[in-house]
C-alpha atoms as a PDB file:
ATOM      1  CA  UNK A   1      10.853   3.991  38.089  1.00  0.00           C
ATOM      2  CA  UNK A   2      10.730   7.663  37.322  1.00  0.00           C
ATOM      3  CA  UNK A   3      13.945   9.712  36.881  1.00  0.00           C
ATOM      4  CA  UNK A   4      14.110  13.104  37.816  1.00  0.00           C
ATOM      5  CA  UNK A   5      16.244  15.421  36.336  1.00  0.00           C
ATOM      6  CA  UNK A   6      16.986  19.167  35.865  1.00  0.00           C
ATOM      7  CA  UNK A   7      19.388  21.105  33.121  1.00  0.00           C
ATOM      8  CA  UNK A   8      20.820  24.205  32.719  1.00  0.00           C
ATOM      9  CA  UNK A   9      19.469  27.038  30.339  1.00  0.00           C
ATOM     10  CA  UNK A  10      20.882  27.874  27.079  1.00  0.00           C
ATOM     11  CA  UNK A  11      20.258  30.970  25.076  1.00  0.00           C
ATOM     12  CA  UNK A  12      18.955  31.422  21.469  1.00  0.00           C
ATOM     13  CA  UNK A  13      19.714  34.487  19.166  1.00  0.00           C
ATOM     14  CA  UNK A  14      17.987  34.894  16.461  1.00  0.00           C
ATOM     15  CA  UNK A  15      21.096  33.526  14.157  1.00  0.00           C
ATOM     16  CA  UNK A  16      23.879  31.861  15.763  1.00  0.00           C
ATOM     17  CA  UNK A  17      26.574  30.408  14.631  1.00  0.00           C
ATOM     18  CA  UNK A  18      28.763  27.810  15.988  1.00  0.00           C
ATOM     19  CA  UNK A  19      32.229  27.478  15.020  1.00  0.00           C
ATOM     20  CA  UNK A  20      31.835  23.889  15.787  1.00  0.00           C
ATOM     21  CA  UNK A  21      29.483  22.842  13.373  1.00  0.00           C
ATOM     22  CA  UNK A  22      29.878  20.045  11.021  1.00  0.00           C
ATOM     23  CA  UNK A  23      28.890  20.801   7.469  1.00  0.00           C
ATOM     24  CA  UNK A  24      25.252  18.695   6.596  1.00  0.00           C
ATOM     25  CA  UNK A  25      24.414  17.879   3.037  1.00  0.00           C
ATOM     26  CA  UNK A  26      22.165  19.453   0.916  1.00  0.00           C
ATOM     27  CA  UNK A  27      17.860  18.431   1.717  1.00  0.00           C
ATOM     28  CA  UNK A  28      15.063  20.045   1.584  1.00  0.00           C
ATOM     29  CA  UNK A  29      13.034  20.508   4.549  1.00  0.00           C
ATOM     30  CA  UNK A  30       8.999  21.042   3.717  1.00  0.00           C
ATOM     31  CA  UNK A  31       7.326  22.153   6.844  1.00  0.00           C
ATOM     32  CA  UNK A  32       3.368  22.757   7.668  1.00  0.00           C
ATOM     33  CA  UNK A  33       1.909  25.648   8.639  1.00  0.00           C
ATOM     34  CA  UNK A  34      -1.962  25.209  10.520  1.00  0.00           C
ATOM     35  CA  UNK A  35      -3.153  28.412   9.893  1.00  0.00           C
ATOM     36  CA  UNK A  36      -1.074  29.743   7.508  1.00  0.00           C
ATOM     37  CA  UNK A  37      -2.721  26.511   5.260  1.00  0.00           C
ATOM     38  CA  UNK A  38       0.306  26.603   3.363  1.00  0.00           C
ATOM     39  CA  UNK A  39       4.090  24.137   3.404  1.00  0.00           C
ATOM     40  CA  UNK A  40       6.995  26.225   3.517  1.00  0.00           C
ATOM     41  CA  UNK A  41       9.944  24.651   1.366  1.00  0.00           C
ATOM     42  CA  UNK A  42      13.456  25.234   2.812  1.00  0.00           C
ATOM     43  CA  UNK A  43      17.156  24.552   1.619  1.00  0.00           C
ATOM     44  CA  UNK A  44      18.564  23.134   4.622  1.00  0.00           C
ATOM     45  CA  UNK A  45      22.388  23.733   2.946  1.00  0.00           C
ATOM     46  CA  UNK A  46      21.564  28.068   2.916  1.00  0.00           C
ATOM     47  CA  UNK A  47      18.873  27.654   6.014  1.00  0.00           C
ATOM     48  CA  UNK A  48      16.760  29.692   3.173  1.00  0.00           C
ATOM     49  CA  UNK A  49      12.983  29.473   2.363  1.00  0.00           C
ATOM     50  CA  UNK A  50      12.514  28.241  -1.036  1.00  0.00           C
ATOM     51  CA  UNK A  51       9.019  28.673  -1.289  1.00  0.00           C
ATOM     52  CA  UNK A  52       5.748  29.025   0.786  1.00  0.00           C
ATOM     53  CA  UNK A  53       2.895  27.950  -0.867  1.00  0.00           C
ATOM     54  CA  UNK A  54      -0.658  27.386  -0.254  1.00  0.00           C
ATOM     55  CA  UNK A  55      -1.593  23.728   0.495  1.00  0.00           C
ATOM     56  CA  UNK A  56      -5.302  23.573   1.790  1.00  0.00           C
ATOM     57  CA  UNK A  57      -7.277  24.262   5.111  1.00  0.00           C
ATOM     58  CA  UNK A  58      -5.069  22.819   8.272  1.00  0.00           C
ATOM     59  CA  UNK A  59      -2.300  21.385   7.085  1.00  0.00           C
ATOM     60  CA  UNK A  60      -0.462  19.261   9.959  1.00  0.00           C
ATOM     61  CA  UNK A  61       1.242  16.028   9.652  1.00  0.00           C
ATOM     62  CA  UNK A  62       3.670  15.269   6.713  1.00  0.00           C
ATOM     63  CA  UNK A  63       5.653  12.570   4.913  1.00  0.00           C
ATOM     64  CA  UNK A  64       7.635  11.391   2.031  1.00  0.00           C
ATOM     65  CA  UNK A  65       6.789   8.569   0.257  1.00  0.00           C
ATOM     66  CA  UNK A  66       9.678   6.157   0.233  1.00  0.00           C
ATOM     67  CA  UNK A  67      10.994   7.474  -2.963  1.00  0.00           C
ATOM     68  CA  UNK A  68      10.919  11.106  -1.770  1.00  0.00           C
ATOM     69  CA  UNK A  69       9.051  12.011  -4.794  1.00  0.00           C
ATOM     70  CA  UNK A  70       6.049  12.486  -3.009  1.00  0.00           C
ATOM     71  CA  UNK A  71       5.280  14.917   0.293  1.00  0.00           C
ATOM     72  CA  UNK A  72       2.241  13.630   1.880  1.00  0.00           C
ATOM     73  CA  UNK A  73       0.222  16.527   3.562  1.00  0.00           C
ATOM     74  CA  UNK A  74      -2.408  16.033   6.313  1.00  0.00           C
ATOM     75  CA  UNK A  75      -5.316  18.776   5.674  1.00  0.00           C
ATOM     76  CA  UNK A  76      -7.321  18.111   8.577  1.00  0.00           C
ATOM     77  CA  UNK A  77     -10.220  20.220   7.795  1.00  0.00           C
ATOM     78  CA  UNK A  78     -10.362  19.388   4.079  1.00  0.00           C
ATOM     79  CA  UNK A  79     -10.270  15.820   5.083  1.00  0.00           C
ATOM     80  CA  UNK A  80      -7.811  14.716   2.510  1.00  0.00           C
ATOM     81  CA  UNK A  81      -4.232  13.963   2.159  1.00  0.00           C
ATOM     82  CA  UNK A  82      -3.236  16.010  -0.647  1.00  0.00           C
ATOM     83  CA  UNK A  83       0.383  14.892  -2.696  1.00  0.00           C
ATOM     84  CA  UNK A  84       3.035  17.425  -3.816  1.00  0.00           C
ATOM     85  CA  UNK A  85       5.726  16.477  -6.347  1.00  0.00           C
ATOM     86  CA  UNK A  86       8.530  17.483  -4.259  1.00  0.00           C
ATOM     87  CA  UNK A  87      11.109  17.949  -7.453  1.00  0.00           C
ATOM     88  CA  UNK A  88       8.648  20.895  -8.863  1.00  0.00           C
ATOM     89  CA  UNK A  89       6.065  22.150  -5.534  1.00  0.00           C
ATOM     90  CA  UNK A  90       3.055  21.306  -7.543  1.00  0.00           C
ATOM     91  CA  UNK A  91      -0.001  19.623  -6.212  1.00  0.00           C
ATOM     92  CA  UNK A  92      -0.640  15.739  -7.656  1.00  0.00           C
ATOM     93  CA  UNK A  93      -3.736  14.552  -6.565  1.00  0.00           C
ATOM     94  CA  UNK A  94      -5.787  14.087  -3.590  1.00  0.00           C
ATOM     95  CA  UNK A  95      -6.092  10.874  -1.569  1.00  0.00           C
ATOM     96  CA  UNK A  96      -9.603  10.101   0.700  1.00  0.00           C
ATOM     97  CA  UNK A  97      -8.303  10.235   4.130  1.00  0.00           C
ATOM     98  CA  UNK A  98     -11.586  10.188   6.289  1.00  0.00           C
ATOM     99  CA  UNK A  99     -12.691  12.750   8.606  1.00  0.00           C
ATOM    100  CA  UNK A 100      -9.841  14.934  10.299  1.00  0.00           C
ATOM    101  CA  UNK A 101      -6.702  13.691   9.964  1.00  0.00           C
ATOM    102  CA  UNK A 102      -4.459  14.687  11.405  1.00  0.00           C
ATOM    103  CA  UNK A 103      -0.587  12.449  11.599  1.00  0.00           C
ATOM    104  CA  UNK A 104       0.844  10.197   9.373  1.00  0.00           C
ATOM    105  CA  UNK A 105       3.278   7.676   8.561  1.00  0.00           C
ATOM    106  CA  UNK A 106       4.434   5.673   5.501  1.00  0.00           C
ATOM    107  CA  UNK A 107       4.918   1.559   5.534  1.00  0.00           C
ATOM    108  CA  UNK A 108       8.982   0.991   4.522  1.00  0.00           C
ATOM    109  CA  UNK A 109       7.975  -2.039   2.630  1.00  0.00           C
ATOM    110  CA  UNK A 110       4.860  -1.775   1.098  1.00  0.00           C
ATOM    111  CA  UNK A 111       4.218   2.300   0.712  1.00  0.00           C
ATOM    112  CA  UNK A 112       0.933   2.174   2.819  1.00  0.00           C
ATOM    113  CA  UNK A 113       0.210   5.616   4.444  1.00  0.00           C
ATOM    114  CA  UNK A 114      -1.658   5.276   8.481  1.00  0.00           C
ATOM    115  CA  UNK A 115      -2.555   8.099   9.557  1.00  0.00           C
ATOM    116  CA  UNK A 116      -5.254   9.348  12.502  1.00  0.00           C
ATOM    117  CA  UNK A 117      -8.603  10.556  12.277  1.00  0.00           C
ATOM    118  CA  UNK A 118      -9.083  12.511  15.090  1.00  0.00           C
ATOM    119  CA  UNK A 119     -12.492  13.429  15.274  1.00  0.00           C
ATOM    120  CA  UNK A 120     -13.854   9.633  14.331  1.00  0.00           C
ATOM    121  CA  UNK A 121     -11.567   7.931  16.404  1.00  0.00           C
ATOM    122  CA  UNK A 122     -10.115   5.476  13.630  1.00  0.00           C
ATOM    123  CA  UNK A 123      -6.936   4.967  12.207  1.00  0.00           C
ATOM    124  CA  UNK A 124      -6.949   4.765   8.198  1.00  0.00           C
ATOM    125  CA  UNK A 125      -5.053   2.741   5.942  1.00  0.00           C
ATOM    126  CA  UNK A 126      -4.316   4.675   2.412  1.00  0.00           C
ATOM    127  CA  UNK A 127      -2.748   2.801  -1.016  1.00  0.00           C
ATOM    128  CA  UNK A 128      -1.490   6.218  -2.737  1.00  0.00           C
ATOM    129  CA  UNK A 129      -1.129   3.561  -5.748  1.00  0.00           C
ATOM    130  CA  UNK A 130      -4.532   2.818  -5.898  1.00  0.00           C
ATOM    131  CA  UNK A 131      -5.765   5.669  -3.965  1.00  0.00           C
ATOM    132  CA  UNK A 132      -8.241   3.443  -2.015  1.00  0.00           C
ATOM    133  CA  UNK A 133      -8.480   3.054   1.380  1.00  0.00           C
ATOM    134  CA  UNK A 134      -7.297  -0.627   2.776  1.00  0.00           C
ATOM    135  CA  UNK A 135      -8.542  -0.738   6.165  1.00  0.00           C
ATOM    136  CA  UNK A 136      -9.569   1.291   9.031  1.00  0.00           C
ATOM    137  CA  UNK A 137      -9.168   0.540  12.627  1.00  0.00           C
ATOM    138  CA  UNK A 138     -10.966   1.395  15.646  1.00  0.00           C
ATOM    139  CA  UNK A 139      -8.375   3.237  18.069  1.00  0.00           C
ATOM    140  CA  UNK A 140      -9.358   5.494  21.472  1.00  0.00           C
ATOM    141  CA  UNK A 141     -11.022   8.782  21.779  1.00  0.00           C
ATOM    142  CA  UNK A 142      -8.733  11.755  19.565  1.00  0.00           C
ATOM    143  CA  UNK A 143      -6.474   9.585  18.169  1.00  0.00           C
ATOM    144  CA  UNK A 144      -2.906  12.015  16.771  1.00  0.00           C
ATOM    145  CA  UNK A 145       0.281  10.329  17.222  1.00  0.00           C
ATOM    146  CA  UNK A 146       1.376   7.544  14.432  1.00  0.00           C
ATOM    147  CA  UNK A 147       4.587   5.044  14.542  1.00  0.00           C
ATOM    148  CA  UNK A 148       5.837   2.402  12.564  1.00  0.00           C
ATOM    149  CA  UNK A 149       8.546  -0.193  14.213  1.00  0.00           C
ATOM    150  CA  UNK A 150      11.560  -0.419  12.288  1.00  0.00           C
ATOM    151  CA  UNK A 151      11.045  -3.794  11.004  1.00  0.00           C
ATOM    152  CA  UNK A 152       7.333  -2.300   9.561  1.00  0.00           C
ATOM    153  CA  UNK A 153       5.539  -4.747  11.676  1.00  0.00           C
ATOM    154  CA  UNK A 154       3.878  -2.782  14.187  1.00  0.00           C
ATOM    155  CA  UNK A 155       1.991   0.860  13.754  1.00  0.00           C
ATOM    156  CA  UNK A 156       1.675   2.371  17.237  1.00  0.00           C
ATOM    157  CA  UNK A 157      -1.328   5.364  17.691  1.00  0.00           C
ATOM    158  CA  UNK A 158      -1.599   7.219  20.132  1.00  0.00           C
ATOM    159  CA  UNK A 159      -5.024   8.285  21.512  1.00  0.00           C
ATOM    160  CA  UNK A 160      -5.010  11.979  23.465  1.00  0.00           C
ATOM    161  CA  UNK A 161      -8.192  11.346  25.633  1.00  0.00           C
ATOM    162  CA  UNK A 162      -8.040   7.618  26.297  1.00  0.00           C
ATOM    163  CA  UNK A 163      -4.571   8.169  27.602  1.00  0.00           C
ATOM    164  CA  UNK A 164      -3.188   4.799  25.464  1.00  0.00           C
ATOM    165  CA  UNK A 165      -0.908   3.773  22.900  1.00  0.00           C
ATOM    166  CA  UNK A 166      -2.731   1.184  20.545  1.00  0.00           C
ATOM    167  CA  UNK A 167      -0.274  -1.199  18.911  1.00  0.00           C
ATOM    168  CA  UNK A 168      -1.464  -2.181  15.275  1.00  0.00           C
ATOM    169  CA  UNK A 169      -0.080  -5.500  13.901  1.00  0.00           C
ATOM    170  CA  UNK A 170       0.816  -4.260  10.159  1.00  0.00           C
ATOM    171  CA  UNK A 171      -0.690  -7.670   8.524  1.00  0.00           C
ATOM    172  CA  UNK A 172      -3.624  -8.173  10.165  1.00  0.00           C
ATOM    173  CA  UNK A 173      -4.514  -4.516  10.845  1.00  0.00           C
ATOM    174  CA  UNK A 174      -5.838  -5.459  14.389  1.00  0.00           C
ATOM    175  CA  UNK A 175      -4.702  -4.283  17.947  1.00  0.00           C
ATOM    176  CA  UNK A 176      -2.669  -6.586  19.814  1.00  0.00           C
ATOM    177  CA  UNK A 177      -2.079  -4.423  22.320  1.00  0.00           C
ATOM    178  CA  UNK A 178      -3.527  -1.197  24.629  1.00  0.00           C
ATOM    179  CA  UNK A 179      -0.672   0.829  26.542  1.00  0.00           C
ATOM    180  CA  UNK A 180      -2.159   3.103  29.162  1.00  0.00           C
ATOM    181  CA  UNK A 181       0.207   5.923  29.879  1.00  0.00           C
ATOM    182  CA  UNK A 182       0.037   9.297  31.376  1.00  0.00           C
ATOM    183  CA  UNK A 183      -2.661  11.758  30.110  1.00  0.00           C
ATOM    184  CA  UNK A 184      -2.754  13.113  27.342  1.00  0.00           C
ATOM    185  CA  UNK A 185      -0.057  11.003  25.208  1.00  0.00           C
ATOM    186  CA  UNK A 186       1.339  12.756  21.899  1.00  0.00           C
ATOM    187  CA  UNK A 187       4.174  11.420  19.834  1.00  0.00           C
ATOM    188  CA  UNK A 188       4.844   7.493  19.804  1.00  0.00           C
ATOM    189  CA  UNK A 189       9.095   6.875  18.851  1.00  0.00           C
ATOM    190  CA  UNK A 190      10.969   4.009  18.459  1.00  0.00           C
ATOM    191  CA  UNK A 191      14.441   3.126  18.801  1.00  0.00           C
ATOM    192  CA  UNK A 192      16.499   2.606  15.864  1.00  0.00           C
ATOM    193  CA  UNK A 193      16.967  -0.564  17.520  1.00  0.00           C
ATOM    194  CA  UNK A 194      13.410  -1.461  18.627  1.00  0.00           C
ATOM    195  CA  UNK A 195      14.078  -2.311  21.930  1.00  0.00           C
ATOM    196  CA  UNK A 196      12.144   0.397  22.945  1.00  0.00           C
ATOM    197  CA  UNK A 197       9.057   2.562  22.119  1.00  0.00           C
ATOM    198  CA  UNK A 198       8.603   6.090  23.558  1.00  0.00           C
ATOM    199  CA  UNK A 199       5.836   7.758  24.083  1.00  0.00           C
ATOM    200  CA  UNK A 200       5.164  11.414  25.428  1.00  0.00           C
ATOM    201  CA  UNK A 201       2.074  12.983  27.413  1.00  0.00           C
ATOM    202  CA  UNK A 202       1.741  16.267  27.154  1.00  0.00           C
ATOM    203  CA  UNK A 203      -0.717  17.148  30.163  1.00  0.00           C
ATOM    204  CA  UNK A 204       1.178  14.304  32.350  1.00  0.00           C
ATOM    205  CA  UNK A 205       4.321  15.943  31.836  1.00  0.00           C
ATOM    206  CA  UNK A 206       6.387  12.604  31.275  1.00  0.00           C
ATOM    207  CA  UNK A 207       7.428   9.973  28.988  1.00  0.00           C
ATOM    208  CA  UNK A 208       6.464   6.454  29.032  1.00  0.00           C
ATOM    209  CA  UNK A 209       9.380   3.948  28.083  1.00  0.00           C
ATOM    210  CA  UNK A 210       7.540   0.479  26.505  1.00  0.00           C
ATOM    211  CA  UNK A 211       9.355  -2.710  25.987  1.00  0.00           C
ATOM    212  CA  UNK A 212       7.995  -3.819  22.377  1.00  0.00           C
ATOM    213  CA  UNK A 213       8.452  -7.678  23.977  1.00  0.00           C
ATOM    214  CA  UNK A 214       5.933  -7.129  26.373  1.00  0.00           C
ATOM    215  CA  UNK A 215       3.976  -3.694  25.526  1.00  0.00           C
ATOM    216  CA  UNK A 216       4.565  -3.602  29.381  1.00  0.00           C
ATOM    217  CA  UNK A 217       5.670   0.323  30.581  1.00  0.00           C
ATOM    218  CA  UNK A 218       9.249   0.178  31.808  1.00  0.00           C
ATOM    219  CA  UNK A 219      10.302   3.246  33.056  1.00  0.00           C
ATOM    220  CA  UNK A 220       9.080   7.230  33.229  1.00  0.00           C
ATOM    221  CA  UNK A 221      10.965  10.582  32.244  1.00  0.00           C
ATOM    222  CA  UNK A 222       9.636  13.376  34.424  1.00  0.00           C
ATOM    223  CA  UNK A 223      11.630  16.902  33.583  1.00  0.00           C
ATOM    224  CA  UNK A 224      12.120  19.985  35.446  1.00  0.00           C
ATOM    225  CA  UNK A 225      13.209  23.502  34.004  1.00  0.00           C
ATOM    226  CA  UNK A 226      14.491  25.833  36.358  1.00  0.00           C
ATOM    227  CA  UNK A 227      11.913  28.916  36.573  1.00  0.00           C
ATOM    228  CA  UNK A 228       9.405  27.333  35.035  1.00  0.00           C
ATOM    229  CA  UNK A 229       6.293  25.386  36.514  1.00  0.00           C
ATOM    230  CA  UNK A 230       5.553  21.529  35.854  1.00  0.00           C
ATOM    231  CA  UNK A 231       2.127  23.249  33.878  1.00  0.00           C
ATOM    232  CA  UNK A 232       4.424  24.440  31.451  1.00  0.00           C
ATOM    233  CA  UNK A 233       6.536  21.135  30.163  1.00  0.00           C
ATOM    234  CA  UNK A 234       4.253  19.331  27.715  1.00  0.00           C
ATOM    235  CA  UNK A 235       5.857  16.750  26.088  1.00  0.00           C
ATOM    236  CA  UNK A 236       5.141  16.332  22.839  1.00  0.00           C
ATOM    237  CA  UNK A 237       7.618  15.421  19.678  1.00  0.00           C
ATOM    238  CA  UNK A 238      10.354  13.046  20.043  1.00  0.00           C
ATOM    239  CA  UNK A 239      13.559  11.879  18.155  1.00  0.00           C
ATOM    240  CA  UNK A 240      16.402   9.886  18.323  1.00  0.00           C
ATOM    241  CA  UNK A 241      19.849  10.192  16.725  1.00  0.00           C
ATOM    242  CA  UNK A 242      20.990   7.146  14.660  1.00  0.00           C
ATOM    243  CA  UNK A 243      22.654   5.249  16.971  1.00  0.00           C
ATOM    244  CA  UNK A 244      20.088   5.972  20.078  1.00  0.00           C
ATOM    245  CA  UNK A 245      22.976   7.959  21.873  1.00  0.00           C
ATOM    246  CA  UNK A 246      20.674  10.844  22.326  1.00  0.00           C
ATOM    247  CA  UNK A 247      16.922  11.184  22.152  1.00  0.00           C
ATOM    248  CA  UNK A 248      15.499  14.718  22.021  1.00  0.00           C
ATOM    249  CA  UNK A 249      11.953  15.676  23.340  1.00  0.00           C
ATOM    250  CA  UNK A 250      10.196  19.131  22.538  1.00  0.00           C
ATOM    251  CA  UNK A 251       9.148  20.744  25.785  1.00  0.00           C
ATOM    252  CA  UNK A 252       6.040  22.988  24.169  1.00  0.00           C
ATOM    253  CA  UNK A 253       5.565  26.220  25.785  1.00  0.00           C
ATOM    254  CA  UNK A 254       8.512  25.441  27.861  1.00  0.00           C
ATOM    255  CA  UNK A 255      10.308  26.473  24.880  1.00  0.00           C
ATOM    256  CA  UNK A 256      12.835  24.097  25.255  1.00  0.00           C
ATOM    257  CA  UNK A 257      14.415  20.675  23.732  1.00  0.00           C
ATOM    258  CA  UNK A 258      15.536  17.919  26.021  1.00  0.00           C
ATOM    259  CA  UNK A 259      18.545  16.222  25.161  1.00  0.00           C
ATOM    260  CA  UNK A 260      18.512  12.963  27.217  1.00  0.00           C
ATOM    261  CA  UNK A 261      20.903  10.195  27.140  1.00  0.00           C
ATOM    262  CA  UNK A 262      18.928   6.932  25.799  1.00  0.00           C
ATOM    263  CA  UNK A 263      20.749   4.210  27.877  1.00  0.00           C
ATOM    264  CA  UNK A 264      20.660   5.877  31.396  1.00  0.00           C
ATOM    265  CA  UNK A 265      17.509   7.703  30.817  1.00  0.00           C
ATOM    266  CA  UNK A 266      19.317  11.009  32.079  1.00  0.00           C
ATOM    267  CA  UNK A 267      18.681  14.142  30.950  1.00  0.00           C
ATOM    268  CA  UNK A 268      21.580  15.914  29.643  1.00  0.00           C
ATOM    269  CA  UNK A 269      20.768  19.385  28.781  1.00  0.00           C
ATOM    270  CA  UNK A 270      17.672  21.673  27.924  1.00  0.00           C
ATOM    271  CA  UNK A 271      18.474  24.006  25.025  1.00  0.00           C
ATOM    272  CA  UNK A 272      16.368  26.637  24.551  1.00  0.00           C
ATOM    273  CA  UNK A 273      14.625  27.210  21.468  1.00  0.00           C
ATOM    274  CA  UNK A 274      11.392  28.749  20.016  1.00  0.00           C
ATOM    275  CA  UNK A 275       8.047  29.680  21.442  1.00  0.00           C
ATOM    276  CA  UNK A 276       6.269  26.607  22.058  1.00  0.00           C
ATOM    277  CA  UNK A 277       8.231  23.969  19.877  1.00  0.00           C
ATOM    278  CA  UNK A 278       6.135  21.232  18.933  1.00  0.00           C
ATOM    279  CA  UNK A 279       7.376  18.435  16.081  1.00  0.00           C
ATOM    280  CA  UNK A 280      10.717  17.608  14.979  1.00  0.00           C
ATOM    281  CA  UNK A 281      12.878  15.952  13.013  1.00  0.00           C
ATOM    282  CA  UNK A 282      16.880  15.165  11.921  1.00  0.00           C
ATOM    283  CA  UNK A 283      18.499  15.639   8.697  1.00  0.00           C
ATOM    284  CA  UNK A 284      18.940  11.987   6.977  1.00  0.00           C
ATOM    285  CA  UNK A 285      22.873  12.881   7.908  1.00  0.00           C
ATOM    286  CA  UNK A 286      21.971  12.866  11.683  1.00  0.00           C
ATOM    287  CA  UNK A 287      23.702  16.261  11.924  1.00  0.00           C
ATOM    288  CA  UNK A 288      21.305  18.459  12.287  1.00  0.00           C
ATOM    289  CA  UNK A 289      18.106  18.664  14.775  1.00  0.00           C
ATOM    290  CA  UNK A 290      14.987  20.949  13.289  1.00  0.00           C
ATOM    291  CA  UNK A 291      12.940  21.847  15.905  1.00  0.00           C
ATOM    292  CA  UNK A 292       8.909  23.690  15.297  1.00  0.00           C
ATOM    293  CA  UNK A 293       7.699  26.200  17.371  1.00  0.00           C
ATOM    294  CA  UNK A 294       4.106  26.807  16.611  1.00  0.00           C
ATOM    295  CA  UNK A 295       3.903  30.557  18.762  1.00  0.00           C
ATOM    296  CA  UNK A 296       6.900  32.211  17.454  1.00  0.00           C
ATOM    297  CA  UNK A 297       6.497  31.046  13.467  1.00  0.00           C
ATOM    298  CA  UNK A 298       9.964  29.452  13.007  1.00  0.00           C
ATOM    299  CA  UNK A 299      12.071  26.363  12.874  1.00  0.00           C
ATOM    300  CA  UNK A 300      15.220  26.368  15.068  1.00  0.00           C
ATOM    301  CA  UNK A 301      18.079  24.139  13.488  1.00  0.00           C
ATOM    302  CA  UNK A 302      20.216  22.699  16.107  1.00  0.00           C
ATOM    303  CA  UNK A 303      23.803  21.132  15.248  1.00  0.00           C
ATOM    304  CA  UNK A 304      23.911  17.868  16.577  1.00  0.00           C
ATOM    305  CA  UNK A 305      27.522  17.408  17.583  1.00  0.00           C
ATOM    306  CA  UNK A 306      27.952  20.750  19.857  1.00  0.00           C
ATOM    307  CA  UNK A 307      24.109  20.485  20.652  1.00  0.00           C
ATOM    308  CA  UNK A 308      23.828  23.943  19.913  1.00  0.00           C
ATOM    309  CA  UNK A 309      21.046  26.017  18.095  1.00  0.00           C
ATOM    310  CA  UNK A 310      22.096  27.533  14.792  1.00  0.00           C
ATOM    311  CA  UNK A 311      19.806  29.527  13.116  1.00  0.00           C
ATOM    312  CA  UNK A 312      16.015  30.329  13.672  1.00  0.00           C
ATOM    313  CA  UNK A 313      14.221  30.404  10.314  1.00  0.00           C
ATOM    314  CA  UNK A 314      11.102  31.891   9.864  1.00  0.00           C
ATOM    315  CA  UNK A 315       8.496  29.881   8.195  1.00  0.00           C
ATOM    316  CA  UNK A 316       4.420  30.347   8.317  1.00  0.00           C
ATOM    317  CA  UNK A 317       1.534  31.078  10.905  1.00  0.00           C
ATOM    318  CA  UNK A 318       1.185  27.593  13.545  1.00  0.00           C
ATOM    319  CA  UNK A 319       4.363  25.637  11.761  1.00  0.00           C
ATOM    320  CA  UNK A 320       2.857  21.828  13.164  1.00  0.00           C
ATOM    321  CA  UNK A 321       5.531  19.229  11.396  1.00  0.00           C
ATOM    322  CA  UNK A 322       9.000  19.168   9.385  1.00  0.00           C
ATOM    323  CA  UNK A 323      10.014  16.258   7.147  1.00  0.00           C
ATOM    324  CA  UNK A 324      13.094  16.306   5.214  1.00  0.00           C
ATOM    325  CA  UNK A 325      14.114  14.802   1.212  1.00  0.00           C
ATOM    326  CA  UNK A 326      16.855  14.560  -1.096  1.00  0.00           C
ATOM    327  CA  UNK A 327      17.760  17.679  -3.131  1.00  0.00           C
END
């Protein structure tokens, strides 16, 4: 089944507004900038940069530990994870990552960090407790996109040039499963729920909906911006609000978000944001959308309850990911 849809445009100030914004409490967002090898730190309760500070060569894909005392920072071309105390900004300690990586995610139960190595096609397992490495895994050609299932049984990678999404049983740290999809495939999402996995592909132009019973593809999302050609709607990042009402996917140099509607698969809305937004995430309050554009060097915050941009805030040179902890 694909589903065919097309939205109307919405325009971005630079700072706007909305009288119908719900107040969000107080996090910090820590964002990575590629080339500016830095992590700018932001108050999401003032939309203000705390701090930009250098980080290493290539920073791209970030987490917290489960804790949140601990930002996790890809550095693809110092091929480490380096670790940031997130109360003061100061660099911990390094952990061996392997060559390239590149994405990363954090185990809910047991703290282990997977993450891709893009240029050896492997996906490594990291104890930041130990700081060994567990296990690595054999995935497709460029692996990038990395998630876990809710219930921390499954880690899903996605692998750019083999067009598949490799599912990872957590215990065993073996493949049970290979999901071809359309080419190119970026971000793997849950559900909240688990009862289904998304995945997007940028160069395909779609995303693939996976039953996690089966690892069988159920359904397509194609989208379709009004003045704008199919070559420029890449998929990439995806999200989902807290009760899978809403799932958002960045558009790349479309410049857009996708607000779709996770039962019927329809999308809602595009809004327009920055200049070729990439990664996202929402605010542990579900109120807020932060959306990366890598061209224009800022973060648009979106409010989720008028789904409209607020603010554009900007941050350093490439911005790649966003992750969000307690203040």
């Amino acid at each position: 089944m694909i589903i065919r849809a097309r939205g109307r445009r919405i325009f971005l100030a630079t700072v706007l507004m909305a009288s119908t914004a719900t107040p969000t409490l107080a996090y910090t967002a820590y964002v990575s900038n590629e080339k500016g090898d830095s992590i700018t730190a932001i108050d999401t309760k003032t939309d203000k940069v705390i701090k930009t500070f250098p980080i290493g060569q290539r920073p791209r894909g970030v987490a917290l530990s489960n804790d949140g005392t601990e930002l996790y920072v890809c550095l693809g071309n110092d091929n480490t994870v380096r670790v940031v105390d997130t109360k003061s900004l100061k660099v911990k300690y390094d952990l061996p990552s392997g060559n390239d990586p590149e994405f990363l995610i954090v185990g809910p139960q047991d703290g282990l960090i997977y993450l891709s190595n893009e240029n050896d096609n492997l996906v490594t397992v990291l104890d930041p407790k130990t700081h060994k490495v567990v296990a690595t895994i054999p995935v497709g050609v460029e692996p990038e996109g990395m998630a876990m299932s809710p219930d921390g049984k499954y880690v899903v990678n996605t692998s750019e040039t083999t067009n598949m999404a490799h599912v990872i049983d957590v215990a065993t740290k073996k493949i049970i499963a290979n999901v071809l999809v359309d080419q190119r495939p970026r971000v793997a999402q849950f559900t909240h729920s688990q009862s289904e996995l998304w995945v997007s592909s940028e160069v395909g132009g779609t995303v693939s909906i996976i039953d996690p019973k089966t690892w069988k593809v159920t359904s397509k999302i194609e989208f379709a911006v009004p003045g704008l050609t199919a070559e420029e709607i890449q998929p990439v990042g995806i999200r989902f609000t807290a009760h899978d009402k809403i799932a958002y996917v960045a558009l790349g140099p479309a410049n857009r978000v996708a607000v779709i509607d996770v039962k019927t698969k329809k999308i809602l809305k595009y809004l327009l944001v920055g200049q070729r937004v990439w990664q996202m995430a929402i605010t542990p309050d579900n109120k807020q959308l932060w959306a990366v554009n890598g061209v224009s060097n800022d973060v648009t915050v979106v409010d989720i309850a008028s789904q409209k941009p607020l603010v554009s805030i900007p941050v350093g040179q490439l911005p790649w990911g966003v992750v969000f902890s307690p203040k």
